[in-house]
N, C-alpha and C. Protein backbone atom coordinates (compact mmCIF):
# COMPACT_ATOMS: atom_id res chain seq x y z
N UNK A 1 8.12 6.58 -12.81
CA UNK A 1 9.54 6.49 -13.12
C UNK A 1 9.70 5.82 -14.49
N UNK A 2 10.89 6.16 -15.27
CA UNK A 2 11.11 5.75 -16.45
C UNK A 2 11.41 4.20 -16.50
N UNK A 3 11.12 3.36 -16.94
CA UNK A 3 11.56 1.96 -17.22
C UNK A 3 12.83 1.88 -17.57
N UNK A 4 13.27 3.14 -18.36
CA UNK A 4 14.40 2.89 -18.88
C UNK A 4 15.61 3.60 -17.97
N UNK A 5 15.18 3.83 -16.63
CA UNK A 5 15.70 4.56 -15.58
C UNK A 5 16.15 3.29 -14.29
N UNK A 6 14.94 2.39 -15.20
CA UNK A 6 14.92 1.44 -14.15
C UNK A 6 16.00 0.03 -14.10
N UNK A 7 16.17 -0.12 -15.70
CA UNK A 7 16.54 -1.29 -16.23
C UNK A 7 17.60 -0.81 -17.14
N UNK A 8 18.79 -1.25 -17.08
CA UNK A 8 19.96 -1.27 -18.19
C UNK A 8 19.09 -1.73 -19.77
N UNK A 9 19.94 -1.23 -20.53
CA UNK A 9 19.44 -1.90 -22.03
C UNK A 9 19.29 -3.44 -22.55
N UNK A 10 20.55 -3.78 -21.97
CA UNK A 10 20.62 -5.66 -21.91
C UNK A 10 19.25 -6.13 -21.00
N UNK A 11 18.91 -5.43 -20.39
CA UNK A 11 17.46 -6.15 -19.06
C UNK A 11 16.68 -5.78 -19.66
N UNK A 12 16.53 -4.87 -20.68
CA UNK A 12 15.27 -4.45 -21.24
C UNK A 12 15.03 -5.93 -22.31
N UNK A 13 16.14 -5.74 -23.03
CA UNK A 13 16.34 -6.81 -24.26
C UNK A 13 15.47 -7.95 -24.00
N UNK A 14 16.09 -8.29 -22.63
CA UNK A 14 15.98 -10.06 -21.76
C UNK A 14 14.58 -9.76 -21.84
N UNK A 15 13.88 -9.06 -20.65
CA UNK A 15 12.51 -9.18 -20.86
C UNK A 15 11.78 -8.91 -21.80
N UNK A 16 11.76 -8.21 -22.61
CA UNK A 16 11.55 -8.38 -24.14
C UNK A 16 11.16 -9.62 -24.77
N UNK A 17 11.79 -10.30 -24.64
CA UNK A 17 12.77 -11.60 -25.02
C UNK A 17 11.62 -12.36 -24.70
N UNK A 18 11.07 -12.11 -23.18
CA UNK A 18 10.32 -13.26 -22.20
C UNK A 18 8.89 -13.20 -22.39
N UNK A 19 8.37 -11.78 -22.92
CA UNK A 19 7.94 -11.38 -23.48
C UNK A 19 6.33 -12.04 -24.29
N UNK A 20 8.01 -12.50 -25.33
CA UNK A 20 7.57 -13.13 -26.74
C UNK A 20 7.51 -14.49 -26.23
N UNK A 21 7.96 -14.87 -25.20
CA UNK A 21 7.28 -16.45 -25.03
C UNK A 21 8.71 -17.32 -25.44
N UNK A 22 10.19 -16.84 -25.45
CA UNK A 22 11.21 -17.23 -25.52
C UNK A 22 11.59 -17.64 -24.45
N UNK A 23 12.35 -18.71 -24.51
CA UNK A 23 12.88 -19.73 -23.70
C UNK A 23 14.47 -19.15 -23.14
N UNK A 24 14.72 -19.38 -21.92
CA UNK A 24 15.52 -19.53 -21.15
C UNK A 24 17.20 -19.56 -22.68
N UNK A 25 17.31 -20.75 -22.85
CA UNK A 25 17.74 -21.04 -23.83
C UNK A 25 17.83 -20.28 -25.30
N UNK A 26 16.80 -19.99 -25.64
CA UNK A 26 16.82 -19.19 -26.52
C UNK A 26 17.57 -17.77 -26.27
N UNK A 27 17.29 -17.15 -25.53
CA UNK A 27 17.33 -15.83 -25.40
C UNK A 27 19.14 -16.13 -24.99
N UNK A 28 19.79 -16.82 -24.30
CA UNK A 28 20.89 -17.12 -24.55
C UNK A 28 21.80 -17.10 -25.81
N UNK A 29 21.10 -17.68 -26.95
CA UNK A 29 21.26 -17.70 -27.85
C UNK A 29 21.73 -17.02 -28.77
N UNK A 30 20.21 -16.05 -28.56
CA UNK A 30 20.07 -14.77 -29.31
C UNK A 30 20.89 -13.27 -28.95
N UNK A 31 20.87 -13.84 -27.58
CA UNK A 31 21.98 -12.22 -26.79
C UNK A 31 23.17 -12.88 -27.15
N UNK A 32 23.59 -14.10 -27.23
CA UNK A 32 25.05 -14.66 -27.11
C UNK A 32 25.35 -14.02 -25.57
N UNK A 33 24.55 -14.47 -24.43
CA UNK A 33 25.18 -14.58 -23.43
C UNK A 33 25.03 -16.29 -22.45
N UNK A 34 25.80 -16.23 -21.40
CA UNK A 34 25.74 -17.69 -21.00
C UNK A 34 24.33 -17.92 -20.12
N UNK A 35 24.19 -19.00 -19.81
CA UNK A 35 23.12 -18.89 -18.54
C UNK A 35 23.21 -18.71 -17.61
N UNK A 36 24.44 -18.26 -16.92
CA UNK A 36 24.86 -17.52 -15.83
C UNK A 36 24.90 -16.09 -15.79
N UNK A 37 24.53 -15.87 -16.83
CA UNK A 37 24.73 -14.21 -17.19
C UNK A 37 23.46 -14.02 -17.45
N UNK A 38 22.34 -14.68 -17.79
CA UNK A 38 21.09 -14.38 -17.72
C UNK A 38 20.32 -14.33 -16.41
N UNK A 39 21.01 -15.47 -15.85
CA UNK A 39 20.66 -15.47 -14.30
C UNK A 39 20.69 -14.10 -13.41
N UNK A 40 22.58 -13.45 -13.65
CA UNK A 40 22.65 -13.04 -12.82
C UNK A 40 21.82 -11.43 -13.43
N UNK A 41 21.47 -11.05 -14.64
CA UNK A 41 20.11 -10.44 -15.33
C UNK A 41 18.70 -10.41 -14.83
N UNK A 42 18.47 -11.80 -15.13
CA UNK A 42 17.17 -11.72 -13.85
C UNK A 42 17.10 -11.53 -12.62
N UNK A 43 17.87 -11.53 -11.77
CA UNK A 43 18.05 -11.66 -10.61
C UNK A 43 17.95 -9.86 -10.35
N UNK A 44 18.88 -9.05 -11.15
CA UNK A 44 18.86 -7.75 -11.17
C UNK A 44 17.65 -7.08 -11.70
N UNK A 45 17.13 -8.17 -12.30
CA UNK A 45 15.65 -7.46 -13.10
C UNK A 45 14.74 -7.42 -11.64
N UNK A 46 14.44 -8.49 -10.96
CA UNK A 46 13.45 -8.64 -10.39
C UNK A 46 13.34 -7.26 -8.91
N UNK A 47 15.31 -7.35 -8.31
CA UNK A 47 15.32 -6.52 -7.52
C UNK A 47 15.01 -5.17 -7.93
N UNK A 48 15.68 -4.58 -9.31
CA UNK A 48 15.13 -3.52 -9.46
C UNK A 48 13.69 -3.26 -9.61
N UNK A 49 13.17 -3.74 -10.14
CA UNK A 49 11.55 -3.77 -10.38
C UNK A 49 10.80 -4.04 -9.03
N UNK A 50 11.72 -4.40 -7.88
CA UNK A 50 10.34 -4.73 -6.53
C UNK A 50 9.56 -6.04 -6.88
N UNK A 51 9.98 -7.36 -7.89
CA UNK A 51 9.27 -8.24 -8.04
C UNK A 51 9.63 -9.07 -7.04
N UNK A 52 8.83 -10.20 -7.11
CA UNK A 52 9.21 -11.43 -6.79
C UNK A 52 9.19 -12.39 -7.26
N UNK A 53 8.52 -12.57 -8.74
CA UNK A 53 8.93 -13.29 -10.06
C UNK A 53 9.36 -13.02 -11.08
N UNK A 54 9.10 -13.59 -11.73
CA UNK A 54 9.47 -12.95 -13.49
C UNK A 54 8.05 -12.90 -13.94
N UNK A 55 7.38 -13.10 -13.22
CA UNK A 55 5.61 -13.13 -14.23
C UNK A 55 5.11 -11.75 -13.43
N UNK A 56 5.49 -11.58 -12.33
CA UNK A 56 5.37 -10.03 -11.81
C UNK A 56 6.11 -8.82 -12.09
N UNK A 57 7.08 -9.54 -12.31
CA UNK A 57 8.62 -7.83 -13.20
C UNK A 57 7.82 -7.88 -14.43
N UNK A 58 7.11 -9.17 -15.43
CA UNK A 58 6.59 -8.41 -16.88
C UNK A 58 5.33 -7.90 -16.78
N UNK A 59 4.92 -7.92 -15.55
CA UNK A 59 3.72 -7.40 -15.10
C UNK A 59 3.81 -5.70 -15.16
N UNK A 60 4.93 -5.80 -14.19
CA UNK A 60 5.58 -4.35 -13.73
C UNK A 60 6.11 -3.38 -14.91
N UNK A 61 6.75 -4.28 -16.05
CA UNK A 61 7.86 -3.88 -16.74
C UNK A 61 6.13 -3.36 -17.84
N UNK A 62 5.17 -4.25 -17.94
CA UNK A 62 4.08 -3.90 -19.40
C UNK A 62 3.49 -2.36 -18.97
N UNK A 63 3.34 -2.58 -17.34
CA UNK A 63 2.67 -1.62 -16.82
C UNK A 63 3.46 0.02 -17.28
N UNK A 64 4.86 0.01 -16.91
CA UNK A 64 5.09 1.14 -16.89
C UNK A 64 5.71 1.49 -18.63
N UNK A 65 5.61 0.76 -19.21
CA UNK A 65 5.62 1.01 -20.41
C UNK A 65 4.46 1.69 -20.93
N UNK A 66 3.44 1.20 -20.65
CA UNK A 66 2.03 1.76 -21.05
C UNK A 66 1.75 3.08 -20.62
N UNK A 67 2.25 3.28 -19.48
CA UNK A 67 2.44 4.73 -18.77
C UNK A 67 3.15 5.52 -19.49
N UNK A 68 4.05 4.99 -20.43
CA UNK A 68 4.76 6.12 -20.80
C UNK A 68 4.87 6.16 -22.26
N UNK A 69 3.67 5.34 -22.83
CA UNK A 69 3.11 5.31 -24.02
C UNK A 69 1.95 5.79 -23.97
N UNK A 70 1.00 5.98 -22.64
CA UNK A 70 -0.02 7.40 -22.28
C UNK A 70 0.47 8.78 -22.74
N UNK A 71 1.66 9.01 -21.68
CA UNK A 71 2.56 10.41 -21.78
C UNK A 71 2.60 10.74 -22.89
N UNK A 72 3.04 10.32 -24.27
CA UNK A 72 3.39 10.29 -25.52
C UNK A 72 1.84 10.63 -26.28
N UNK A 73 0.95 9.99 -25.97
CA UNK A 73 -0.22 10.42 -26.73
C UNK A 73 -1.26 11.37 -26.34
């Protein structure tokens, strides 16, 4: 399945974001959203993805990227 089937554009951003080793805080920052709005982001990240952390959704999220950076080459 597409990642991008999976995740709105703002959830892509966020994990992106988490990624790079950006902070809670930061990424607030940088989206200009609150920390309630990141919350309620992760929270949607993890259910869509079938995680149960955030170190398992960027698990999930690297994985199927790579899958579809296979497809492409």
């Amino acid at each position: 399945m597409k990642i991008t089937s999976m995740l709105t554009a703002r959830q892509i951003q966020i994990i992106q974001h988490m990624i790079a080793g950006k902070s809670k805080a930061e990424i607030c920052r940088q989206l200009c959203i609150t920390p309630g709005t990141y919350n309620n982001h992760r929270n949607n990240i993890l259910e869509r993805l079938g995680a149960n952390n955030m170190a398992q959704a960027v698990d999930i999220f690297k994985r199927e990227v790579d899958k579809a950076m296979e497809v492409r080459a």
